[in-house]
N, C-alpha and C. Protein backbone atom coordinates (compact mmCIF):
# COMPACT_ATOMS: atom_id res chain seq x y z
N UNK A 1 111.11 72.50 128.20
CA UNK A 1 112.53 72.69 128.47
C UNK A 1 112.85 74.17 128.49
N UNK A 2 113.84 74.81 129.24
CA UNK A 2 113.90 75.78 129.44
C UNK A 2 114.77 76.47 128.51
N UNK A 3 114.20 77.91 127.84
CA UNK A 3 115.38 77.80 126.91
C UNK A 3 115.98 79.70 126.91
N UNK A 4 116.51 79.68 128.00
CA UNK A 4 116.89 80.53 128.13
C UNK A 4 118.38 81.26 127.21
N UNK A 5 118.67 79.93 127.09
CA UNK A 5 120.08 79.76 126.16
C UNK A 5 119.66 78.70 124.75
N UNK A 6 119.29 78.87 123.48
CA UNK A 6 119.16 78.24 122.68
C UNK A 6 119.49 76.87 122.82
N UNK A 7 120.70 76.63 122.85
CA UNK A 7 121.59 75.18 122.85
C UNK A 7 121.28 74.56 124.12
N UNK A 8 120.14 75.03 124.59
CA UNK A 8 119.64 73.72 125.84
C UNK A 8 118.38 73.28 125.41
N UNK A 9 118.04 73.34 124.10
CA UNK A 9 116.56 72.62 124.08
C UNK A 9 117.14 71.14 123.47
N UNK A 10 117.35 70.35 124.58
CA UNK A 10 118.00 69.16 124.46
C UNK A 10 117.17 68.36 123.98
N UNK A 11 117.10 66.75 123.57
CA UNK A 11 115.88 66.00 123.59
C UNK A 11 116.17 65.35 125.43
N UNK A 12 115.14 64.70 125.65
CA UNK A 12 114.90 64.33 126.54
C UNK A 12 115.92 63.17 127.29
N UNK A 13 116.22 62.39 125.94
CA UNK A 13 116.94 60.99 126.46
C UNK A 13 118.33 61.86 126.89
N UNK A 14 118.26 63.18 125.94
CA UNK A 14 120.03 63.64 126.21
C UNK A 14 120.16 64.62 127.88
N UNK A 15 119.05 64.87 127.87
CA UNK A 15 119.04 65.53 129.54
C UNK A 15 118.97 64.35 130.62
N UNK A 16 118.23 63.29 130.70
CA UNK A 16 118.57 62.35 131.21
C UNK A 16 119.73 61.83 131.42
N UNK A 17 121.02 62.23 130.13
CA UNK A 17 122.15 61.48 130.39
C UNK A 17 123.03 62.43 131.09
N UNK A 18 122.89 63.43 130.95
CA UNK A 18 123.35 64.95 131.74
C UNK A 18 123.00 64.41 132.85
N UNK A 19 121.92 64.81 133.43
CA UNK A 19 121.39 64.32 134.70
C UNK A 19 122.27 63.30 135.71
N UNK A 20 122.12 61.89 134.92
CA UNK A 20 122.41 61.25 135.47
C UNK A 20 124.05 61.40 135.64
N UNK A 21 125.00 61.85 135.17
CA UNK A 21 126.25 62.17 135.56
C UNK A 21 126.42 63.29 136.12
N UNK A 22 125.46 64.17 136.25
CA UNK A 22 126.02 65.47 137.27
C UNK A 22 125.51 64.29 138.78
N UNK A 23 124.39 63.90 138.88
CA UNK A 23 123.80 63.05 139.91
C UNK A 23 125.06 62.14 140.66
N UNK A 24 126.12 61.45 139.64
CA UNK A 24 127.20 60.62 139.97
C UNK A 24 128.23 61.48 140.51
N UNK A 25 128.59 63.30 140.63
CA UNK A 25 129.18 63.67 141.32
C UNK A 25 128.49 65.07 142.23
N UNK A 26 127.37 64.58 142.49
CA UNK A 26 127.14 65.33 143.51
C UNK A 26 126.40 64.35 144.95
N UNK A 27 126.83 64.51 146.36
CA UNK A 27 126.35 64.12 146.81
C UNK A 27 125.23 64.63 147.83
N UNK A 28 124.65 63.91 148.77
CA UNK A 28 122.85 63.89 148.43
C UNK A 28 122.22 65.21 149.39
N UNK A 29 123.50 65.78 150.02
CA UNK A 29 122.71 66.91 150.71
C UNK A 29 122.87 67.96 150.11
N UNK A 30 123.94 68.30 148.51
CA UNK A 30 124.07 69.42 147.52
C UNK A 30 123.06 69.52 146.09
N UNK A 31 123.25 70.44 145.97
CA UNK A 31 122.52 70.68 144.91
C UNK A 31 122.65 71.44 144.01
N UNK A 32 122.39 71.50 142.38
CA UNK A 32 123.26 72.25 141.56
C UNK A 32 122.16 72.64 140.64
N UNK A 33 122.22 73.60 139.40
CA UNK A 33 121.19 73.85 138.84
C UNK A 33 121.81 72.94 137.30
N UNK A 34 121.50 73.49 136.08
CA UNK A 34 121.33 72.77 135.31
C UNK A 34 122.59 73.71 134.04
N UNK A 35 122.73 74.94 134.40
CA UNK A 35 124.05 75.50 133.89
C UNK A 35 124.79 76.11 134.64
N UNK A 36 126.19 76.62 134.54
CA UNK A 36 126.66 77.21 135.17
C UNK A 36 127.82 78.47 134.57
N UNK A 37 127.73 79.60 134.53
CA UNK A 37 128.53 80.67 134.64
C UNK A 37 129.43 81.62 135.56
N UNK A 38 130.53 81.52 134.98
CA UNK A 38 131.36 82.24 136.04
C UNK A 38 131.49 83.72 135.27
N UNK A 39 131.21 84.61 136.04
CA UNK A 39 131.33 86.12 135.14
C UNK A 39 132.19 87.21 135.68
N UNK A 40 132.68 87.74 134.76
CA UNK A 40 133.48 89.14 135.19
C UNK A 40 132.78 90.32 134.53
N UNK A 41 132.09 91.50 134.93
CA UNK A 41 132.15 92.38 134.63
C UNK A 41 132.75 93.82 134.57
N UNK A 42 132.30 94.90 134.22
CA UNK A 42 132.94 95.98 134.07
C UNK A 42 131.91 97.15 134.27
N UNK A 43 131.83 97.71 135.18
CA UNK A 43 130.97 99.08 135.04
C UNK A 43 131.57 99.89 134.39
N UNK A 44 131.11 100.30 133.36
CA UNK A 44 131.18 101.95 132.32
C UNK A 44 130.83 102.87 132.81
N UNK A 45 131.81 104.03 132.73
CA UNK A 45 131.50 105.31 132.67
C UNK A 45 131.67 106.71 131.71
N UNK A 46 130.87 107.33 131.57
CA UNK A 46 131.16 108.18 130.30
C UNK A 46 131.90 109.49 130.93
N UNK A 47 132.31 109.98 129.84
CA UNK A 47 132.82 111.64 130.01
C UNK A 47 132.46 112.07 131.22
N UNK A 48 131.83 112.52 131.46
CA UNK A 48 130.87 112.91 132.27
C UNK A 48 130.92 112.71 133.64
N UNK A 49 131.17 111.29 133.84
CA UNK A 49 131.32 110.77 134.83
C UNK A 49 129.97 109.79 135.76
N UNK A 50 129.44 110.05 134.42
CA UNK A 50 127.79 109.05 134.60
C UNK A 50 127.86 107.68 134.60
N UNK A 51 127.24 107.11 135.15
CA UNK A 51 127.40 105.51 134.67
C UNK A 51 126.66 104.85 133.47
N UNK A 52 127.61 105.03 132.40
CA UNK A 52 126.59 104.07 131.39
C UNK A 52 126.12 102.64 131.19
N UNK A 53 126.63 102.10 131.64
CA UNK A 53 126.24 100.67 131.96
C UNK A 53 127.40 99.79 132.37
N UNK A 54 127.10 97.91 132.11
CA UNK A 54 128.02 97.32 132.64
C UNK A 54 128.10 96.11 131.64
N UNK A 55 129.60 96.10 131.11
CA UNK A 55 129.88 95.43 130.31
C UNK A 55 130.56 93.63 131.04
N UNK A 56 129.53 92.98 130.35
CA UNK A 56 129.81 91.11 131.19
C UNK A 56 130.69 90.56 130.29
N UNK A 57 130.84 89.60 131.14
CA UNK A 57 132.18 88.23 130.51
C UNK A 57 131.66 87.37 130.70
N UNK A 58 130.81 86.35 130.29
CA UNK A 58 130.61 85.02 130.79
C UNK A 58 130.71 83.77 130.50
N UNK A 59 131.76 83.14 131.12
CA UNK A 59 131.94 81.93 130.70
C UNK A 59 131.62 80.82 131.10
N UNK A 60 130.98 80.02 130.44
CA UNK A 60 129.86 79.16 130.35
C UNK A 60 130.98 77.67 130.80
N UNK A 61 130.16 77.21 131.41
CA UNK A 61 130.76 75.72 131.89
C UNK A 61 131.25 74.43 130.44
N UNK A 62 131.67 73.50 130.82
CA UNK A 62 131.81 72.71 129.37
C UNK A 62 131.15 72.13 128.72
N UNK A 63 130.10 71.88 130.10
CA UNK A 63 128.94 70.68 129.49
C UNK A 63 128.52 71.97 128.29
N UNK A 64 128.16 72.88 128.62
CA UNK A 64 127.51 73.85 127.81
C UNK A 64 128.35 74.13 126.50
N UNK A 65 129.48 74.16 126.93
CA UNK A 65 130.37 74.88 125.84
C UNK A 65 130.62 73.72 125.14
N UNK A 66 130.70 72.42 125.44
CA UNK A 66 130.36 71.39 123.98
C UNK A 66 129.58 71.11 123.71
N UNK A 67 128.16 71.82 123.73
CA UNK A 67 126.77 71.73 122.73
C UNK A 67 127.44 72.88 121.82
N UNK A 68 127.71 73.93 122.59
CA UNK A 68 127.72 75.09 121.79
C UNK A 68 128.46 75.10 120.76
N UNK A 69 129.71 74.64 120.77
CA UNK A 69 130.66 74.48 119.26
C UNK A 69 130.69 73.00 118.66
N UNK A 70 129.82 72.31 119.07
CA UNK A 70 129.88 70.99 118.33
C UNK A 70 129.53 70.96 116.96
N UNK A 71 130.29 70.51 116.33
CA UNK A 71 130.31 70.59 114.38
C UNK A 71 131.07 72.27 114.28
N UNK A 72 131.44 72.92 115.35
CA UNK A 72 132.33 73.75 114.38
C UNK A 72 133.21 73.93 114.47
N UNK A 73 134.03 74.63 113.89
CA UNK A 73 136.22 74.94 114.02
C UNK A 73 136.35 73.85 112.93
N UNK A 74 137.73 73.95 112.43
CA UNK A 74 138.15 73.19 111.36
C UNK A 74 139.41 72.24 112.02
N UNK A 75 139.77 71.61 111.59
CA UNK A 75 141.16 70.78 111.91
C UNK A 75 141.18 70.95 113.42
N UNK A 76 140.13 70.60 114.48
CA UNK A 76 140.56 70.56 115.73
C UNK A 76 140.71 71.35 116.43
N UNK A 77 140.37 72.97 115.68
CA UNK A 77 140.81 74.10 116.12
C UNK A 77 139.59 74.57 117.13
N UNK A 78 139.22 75.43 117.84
CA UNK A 78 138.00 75.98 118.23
C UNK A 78 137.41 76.77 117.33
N UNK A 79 136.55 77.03 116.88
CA UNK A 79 135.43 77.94 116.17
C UNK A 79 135.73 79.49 116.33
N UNK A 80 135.92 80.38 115.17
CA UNK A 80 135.95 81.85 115.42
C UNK A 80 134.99 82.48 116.01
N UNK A 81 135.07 83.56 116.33
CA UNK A 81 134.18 84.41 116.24
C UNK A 81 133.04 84.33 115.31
N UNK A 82 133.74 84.54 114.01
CA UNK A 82 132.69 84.52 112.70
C UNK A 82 131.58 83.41 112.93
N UNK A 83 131.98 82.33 113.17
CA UNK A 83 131.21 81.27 113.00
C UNK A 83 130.58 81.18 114.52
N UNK A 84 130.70 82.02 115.45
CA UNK A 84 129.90 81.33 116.94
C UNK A 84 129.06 82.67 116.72
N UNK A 85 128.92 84.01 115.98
CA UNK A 85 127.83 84.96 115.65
C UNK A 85 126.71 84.83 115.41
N UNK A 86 126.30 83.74 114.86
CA UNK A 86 124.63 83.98 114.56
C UNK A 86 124.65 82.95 116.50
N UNK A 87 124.59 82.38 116.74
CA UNK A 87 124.80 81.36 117.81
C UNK A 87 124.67 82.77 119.32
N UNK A 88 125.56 83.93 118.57
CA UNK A 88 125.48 85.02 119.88
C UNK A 88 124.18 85.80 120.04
N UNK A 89 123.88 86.21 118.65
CA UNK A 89 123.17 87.00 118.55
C UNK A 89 121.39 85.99 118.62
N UNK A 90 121.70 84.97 118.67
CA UNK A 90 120.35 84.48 119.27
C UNK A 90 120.66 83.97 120.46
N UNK A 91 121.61 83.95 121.31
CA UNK A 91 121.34 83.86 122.86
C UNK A 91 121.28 84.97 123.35
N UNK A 92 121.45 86.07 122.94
CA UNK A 92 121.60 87.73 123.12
C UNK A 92 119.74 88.09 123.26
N UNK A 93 119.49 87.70 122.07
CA UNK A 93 117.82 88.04 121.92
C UNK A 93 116.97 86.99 123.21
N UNK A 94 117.68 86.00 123.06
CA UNK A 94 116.36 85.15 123.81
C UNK A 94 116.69 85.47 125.31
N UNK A 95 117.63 86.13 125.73
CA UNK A 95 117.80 86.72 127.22
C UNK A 95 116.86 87.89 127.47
N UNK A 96 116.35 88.53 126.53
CA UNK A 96 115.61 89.86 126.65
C UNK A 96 114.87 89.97 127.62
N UNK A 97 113.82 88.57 127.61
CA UNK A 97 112.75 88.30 128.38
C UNK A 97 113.02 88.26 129.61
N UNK A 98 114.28 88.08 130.06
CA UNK A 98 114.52 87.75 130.80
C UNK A 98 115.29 88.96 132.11
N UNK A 99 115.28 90.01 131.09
CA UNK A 99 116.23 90.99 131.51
C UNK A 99 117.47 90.84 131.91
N UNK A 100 118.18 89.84 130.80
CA UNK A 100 119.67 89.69 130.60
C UNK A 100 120.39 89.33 131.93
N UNK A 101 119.24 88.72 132.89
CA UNK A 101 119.71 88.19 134.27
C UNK A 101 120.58 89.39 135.57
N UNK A 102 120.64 90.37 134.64
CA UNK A 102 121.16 91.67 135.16
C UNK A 102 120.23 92.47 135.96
N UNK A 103 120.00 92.87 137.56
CA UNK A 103 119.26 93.76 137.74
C UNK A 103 120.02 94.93 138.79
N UNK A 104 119.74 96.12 138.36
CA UNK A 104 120.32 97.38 138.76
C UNK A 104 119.40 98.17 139.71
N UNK A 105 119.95 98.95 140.56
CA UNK A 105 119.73 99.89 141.73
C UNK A 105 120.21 100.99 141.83
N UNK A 106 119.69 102.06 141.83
CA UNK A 106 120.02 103.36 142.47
C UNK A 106 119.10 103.64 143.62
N UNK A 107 119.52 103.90 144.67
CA UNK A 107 118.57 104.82 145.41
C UNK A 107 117.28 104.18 145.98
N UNK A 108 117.60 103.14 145.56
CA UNK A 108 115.99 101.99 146.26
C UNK A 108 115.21 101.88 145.25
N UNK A 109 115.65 102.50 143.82
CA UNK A 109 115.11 102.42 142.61
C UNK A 109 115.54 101.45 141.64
N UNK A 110 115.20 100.55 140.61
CA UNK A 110 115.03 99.60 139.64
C UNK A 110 115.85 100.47 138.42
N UNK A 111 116.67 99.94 137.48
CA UNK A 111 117.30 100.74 136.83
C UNK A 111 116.78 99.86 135.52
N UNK A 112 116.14 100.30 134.39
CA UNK A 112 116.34 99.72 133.41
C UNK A 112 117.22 100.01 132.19
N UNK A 113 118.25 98.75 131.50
CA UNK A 113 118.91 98.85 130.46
C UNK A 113 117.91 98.37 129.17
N UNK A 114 119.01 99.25 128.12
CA UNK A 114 119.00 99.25 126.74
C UNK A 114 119.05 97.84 126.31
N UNK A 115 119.05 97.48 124.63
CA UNK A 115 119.62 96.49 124.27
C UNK A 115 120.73 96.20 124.53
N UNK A 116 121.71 95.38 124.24
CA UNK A 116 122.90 94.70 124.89
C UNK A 116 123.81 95.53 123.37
N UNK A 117 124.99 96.05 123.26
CA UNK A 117 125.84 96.40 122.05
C UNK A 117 127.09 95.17 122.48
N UNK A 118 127.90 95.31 121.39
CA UNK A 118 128.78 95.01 121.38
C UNK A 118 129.40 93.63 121.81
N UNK A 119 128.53 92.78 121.07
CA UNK A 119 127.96 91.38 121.43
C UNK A 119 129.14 90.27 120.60
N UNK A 120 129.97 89.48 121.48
CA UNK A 120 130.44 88.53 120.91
C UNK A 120 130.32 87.20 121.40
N UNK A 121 130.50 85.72 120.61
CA UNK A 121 130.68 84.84 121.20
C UNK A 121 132.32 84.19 121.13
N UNK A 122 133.06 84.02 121.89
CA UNK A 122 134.47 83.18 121.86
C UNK A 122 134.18 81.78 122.16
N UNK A 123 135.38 80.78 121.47
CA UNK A 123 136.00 79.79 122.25
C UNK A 123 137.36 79.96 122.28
N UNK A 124 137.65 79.80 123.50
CA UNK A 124 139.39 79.31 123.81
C UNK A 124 140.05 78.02 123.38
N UNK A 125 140.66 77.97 123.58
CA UNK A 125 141.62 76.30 122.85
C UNK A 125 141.30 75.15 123.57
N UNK A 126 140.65 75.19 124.86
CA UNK A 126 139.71 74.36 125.36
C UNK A 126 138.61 74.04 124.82
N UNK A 127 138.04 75.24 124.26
CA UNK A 127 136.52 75.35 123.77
C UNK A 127 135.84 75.56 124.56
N UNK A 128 135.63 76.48 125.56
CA UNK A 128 134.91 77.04 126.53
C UNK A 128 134.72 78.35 125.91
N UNK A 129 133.70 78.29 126.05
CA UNK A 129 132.85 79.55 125.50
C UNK A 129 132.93 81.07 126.13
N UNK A 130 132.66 82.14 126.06
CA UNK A 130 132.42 83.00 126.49
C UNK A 130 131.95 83.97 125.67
N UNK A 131 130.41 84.60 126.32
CA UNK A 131 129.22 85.69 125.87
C UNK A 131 130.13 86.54 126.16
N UNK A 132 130.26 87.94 125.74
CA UNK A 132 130.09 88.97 126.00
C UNK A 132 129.30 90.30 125.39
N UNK A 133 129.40 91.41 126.42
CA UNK A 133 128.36 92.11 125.86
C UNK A 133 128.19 93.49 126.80
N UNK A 134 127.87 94.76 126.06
CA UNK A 134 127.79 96.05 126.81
C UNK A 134 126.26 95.85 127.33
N UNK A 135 125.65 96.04 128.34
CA UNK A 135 124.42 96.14 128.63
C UNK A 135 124.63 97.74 129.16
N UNK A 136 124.14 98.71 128.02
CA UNK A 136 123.69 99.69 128.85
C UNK A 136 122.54 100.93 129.27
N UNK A 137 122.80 101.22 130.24
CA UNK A 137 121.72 101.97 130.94
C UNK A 137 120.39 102.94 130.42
N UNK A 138 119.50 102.58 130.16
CA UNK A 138 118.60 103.35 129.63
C UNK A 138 118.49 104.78 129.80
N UNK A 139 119.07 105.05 131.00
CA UNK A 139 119.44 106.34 131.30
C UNK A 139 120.64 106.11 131.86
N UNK A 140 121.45 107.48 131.28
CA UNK A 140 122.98 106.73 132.30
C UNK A 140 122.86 107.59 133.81
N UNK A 141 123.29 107.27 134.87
CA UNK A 141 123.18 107.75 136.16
C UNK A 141 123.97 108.35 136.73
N UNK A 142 123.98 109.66 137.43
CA UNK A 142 125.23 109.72 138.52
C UNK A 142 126.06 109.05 139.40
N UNK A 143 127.19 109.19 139.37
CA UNK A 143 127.76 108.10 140.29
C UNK A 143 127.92 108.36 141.96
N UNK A 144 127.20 109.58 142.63
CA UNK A 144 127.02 110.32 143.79
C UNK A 144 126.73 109.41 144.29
N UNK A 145 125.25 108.64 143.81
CA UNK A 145 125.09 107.85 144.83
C UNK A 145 125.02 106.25 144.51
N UNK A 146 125.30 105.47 145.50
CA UNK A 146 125.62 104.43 145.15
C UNK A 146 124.42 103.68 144.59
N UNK A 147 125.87 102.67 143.11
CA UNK A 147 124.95 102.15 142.08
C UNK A 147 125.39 100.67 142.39
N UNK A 148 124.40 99.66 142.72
CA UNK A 148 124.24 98.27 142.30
C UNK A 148 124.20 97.62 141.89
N UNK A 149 124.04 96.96 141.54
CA UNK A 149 123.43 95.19 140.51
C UNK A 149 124.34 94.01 140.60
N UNK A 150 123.00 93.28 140.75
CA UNK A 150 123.23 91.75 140.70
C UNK A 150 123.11 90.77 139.31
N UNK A 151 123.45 89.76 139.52
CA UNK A 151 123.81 88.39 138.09
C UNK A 151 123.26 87.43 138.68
N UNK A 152 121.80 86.87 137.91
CA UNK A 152 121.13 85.67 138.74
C UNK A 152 119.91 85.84 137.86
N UNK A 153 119.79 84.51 137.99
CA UNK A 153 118.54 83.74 137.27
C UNK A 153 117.92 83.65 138.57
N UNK A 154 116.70 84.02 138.49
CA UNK A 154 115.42 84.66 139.50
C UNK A 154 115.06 82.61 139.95
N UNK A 155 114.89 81.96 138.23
CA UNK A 155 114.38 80.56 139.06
C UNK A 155 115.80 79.51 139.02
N UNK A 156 116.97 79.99 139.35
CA UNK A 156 118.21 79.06 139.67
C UNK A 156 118.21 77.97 138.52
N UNK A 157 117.59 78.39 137.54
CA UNK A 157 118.30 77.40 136.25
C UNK A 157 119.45 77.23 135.72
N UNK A 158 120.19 78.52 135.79
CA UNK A 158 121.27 79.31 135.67
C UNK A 158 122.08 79.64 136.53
N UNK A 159 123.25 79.09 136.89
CA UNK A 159 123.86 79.88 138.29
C UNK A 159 125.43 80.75 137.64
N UNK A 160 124.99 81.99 138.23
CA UNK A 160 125.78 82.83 137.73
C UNK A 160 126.85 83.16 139.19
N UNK A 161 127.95 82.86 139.40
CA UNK A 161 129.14 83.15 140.07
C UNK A 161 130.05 84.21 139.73
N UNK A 162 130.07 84.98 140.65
CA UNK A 162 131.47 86.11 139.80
C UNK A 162 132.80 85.37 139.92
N UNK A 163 133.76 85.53 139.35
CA UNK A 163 135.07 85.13 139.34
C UNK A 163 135.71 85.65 141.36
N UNK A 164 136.55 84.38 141.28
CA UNK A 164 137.12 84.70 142.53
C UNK A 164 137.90 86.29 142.80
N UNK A 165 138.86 86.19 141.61
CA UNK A 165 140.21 87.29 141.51
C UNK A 165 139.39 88.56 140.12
N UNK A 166 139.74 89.92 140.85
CA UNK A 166 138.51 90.53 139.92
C UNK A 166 137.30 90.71 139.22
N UNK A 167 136.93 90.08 140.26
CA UNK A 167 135.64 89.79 139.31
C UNK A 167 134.56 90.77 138.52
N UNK A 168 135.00 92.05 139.06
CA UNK A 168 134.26 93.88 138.75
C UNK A 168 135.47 95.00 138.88
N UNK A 169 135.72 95.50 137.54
CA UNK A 169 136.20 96.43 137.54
C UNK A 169 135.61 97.77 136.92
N UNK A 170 136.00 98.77 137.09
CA UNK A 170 135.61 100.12 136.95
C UNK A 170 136.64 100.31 135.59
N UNK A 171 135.38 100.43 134.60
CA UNK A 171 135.96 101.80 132.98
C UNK A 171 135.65 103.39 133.54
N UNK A 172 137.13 103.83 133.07
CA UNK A 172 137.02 105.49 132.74
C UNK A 172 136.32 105.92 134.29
N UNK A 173 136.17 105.70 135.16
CA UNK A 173 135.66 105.94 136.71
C UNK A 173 136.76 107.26 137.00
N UNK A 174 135.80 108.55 137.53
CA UNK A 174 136.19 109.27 138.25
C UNK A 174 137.21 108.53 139.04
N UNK A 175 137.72 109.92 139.65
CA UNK A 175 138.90 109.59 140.91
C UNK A 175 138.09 109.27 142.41
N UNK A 176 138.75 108.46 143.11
CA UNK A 176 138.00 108.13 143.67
C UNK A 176 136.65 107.07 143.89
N UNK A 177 136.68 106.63 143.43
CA UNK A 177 135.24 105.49 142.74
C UNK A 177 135.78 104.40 143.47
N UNK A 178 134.82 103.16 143.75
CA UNK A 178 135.51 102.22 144.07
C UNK A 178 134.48 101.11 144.13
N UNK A 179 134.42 100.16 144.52
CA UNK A 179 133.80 98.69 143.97
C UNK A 179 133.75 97.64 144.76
N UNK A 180 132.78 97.16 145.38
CA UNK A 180 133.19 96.06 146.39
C UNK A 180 132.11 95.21 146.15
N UNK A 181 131.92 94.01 146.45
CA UNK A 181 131.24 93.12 146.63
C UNK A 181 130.71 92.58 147.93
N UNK A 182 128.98 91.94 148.16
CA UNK A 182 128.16 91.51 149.33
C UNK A 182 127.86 90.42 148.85
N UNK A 183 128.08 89.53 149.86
CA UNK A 183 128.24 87.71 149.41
C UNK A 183 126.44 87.79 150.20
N UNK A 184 125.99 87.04 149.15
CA UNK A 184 124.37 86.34 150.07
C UNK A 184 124.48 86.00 151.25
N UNK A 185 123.88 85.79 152.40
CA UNK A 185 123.67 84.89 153.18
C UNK A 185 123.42 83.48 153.04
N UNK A 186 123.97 82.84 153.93
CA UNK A 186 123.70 81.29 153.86
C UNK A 186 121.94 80.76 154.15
N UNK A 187 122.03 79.83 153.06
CA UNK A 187 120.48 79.72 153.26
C UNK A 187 119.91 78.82 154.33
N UNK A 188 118.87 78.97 154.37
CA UNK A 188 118.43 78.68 155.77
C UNK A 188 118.08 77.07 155.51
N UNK A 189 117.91 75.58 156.79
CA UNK A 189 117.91 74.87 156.68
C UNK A 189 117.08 74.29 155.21
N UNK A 190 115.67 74.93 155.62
CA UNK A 190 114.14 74.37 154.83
C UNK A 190 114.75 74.94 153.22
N UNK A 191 115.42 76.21 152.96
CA UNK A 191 115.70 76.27 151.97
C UNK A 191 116.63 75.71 151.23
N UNK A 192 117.63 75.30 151.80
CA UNK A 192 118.65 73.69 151.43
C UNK A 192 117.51 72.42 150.91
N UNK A 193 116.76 72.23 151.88
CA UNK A 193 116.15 71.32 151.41
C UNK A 193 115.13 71.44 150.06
N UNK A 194 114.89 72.35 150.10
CA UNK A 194 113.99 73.17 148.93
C UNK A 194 115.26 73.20 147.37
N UNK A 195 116.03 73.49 147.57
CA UNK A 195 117.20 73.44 146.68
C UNK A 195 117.09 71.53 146.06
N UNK A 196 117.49 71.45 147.08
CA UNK A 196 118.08 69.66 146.79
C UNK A 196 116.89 69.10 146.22
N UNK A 197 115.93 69.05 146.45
CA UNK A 197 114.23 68.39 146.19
C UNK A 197 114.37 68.70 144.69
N UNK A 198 114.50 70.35 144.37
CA UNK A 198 114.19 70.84 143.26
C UNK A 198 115.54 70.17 141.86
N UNK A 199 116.54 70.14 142.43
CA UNK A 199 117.52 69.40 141.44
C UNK A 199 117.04 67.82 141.77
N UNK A 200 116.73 67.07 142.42
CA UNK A 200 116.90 65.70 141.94
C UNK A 200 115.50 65.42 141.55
N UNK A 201 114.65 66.43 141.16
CA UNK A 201 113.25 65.96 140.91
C UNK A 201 113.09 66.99 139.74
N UNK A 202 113.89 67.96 138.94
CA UNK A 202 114.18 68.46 138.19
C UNK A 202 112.88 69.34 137.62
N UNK A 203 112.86 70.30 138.87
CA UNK A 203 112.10 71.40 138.85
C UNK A 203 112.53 72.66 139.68
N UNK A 204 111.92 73.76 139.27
CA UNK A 204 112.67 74.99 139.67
C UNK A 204 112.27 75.26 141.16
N UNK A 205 113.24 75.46 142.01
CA UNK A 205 112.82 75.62 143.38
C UNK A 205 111.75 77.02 143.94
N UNK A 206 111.78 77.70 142.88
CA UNK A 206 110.74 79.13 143.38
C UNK A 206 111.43 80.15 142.13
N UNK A 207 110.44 80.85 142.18
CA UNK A 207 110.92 82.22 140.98
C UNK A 207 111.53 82.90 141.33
N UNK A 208 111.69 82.76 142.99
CA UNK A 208 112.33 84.31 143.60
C UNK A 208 113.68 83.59 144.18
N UNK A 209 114.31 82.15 143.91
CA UNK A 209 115.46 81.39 144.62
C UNK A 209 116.90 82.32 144.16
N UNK A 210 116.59 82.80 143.03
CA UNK A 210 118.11 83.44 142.48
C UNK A 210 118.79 84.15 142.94
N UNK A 211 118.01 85.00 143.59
CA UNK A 211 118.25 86.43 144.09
C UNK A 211 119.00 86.16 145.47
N UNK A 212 118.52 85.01 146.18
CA UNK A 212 119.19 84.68 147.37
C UNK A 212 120.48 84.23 147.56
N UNK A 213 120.98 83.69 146.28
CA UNK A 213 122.19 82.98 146.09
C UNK A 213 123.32 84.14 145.46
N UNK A 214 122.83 85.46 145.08
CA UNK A 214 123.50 86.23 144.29
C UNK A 214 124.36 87.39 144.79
N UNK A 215 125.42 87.80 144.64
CA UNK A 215 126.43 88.26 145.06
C UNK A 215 125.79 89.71 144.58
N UNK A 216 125.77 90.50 145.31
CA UNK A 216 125.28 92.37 145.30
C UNK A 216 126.79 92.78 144.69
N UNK A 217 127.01 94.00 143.66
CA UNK A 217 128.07 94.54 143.42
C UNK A 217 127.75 95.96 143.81
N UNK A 218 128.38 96.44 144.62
CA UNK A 218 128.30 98.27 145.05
C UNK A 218 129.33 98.94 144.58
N UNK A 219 128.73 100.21 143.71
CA UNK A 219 129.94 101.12 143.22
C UNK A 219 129.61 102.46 143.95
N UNK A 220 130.72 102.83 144.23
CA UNK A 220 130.41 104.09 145.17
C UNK A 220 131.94 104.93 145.01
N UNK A 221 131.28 106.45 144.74
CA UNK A 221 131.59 107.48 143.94
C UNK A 221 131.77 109.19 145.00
N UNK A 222 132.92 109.73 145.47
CA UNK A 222 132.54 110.79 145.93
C UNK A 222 131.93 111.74 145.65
């Protein structure tokens, strides 16, 4: 089982029952992965005018977000902070491997980040969850030339969506700076079918499927 997120090492009979109700509302030419996140981030910038990294929002779907606080909050309430912390700080660690699903660009170059700071877990009065967290830059960068990164699980276990309305905003950004978003291309027939095969037979469609589905963020700086 994949455990990219602690609270999915399900037993078996309980993924089966998942299964079989995402199966009852999807029909047979779609296909879905097995979590889902909608995220807002924030590119940082320091004094300077460097980019220090990019601070995420992610809020986790329900199926997810009622493993995640089940048995906690008192009287009906949702769970604090206090009590969803150890819960953060081990979905925080077990993303490492993974390179926090975050990957960055300068210049046709690979950017690597730091550990993640400033790490919380929420629920809202729904009880929908939301990670957050500074991921930043191992080196921080100029903002001259344009800086990138994408949100995506490489084998689509995970589907990470930016928010419709803001979904990237600019901290402390020089004058001038600005932010836009590049939607994927639509995938090609054989890879639809490659999608759909891989959810109703509940295996990962390729290591490299994520990247195709993932929305590019460009920041660009005079």
């Amino acid at each position: 089982m994949n455990s990219r997120f602690p609270i999915l090492s399900w037993t078996s009979s309980v993924l089966a029952t998942v299964l079989a109700m995402w199966l009852g509302l999807v029909r047979g030419a779609d296909a879905h992965p097995h979590v889902w996140v909608a995220v807002r981030s924030e590119v940082a910038f320091g004094p300077d005018g460097k980019i220090l990294g990019v601070r995420h929002a992610w809020e986790f779907d329900e199926m997810y977000s009622a493993f995640a606080v089940q048995g906690l909050g008192k009287n009906g309430k949702p769970p604090t902070r206090e009590e969803l912390a150890p819960l953060a700080k081990t979905n925080v660690e077990s993303l490492a491997e993974f390179e926090f699903f975050t990957f960055a660009k300068q210049g046709g170059s690979k950017l690597k980040f730091k550990e993640p700071v400033d790490v919380t877990l929420e629920s809202d009065d729904k009880k929908i969850v939301t990670l957050r967290f500074l991921l930043p830059l191992e080196t921080p960068v100029p903002a001259q030339k344009p800086f990138s990164f994408q949100v995506y699980d490489p084998t689509y276990f995970v589907s990470f969506g930016f928010e419709k309305q803001n979904p990237v905003t600019l901290s402390k950004a020089p004058a001038g700076c600005s932010v836009s978003t590049m939607e994927p291309k639509p995938l090609a027939a054989d890879e639809n079918k490659k999608l759909s095969e891989a959810f109703f037979q509940n295996f990962s469609p390729g290591a490299d499927f994520g990247v195709k589905l993932a929305t590019r963020v460009i920041v660009a700086c005079p």
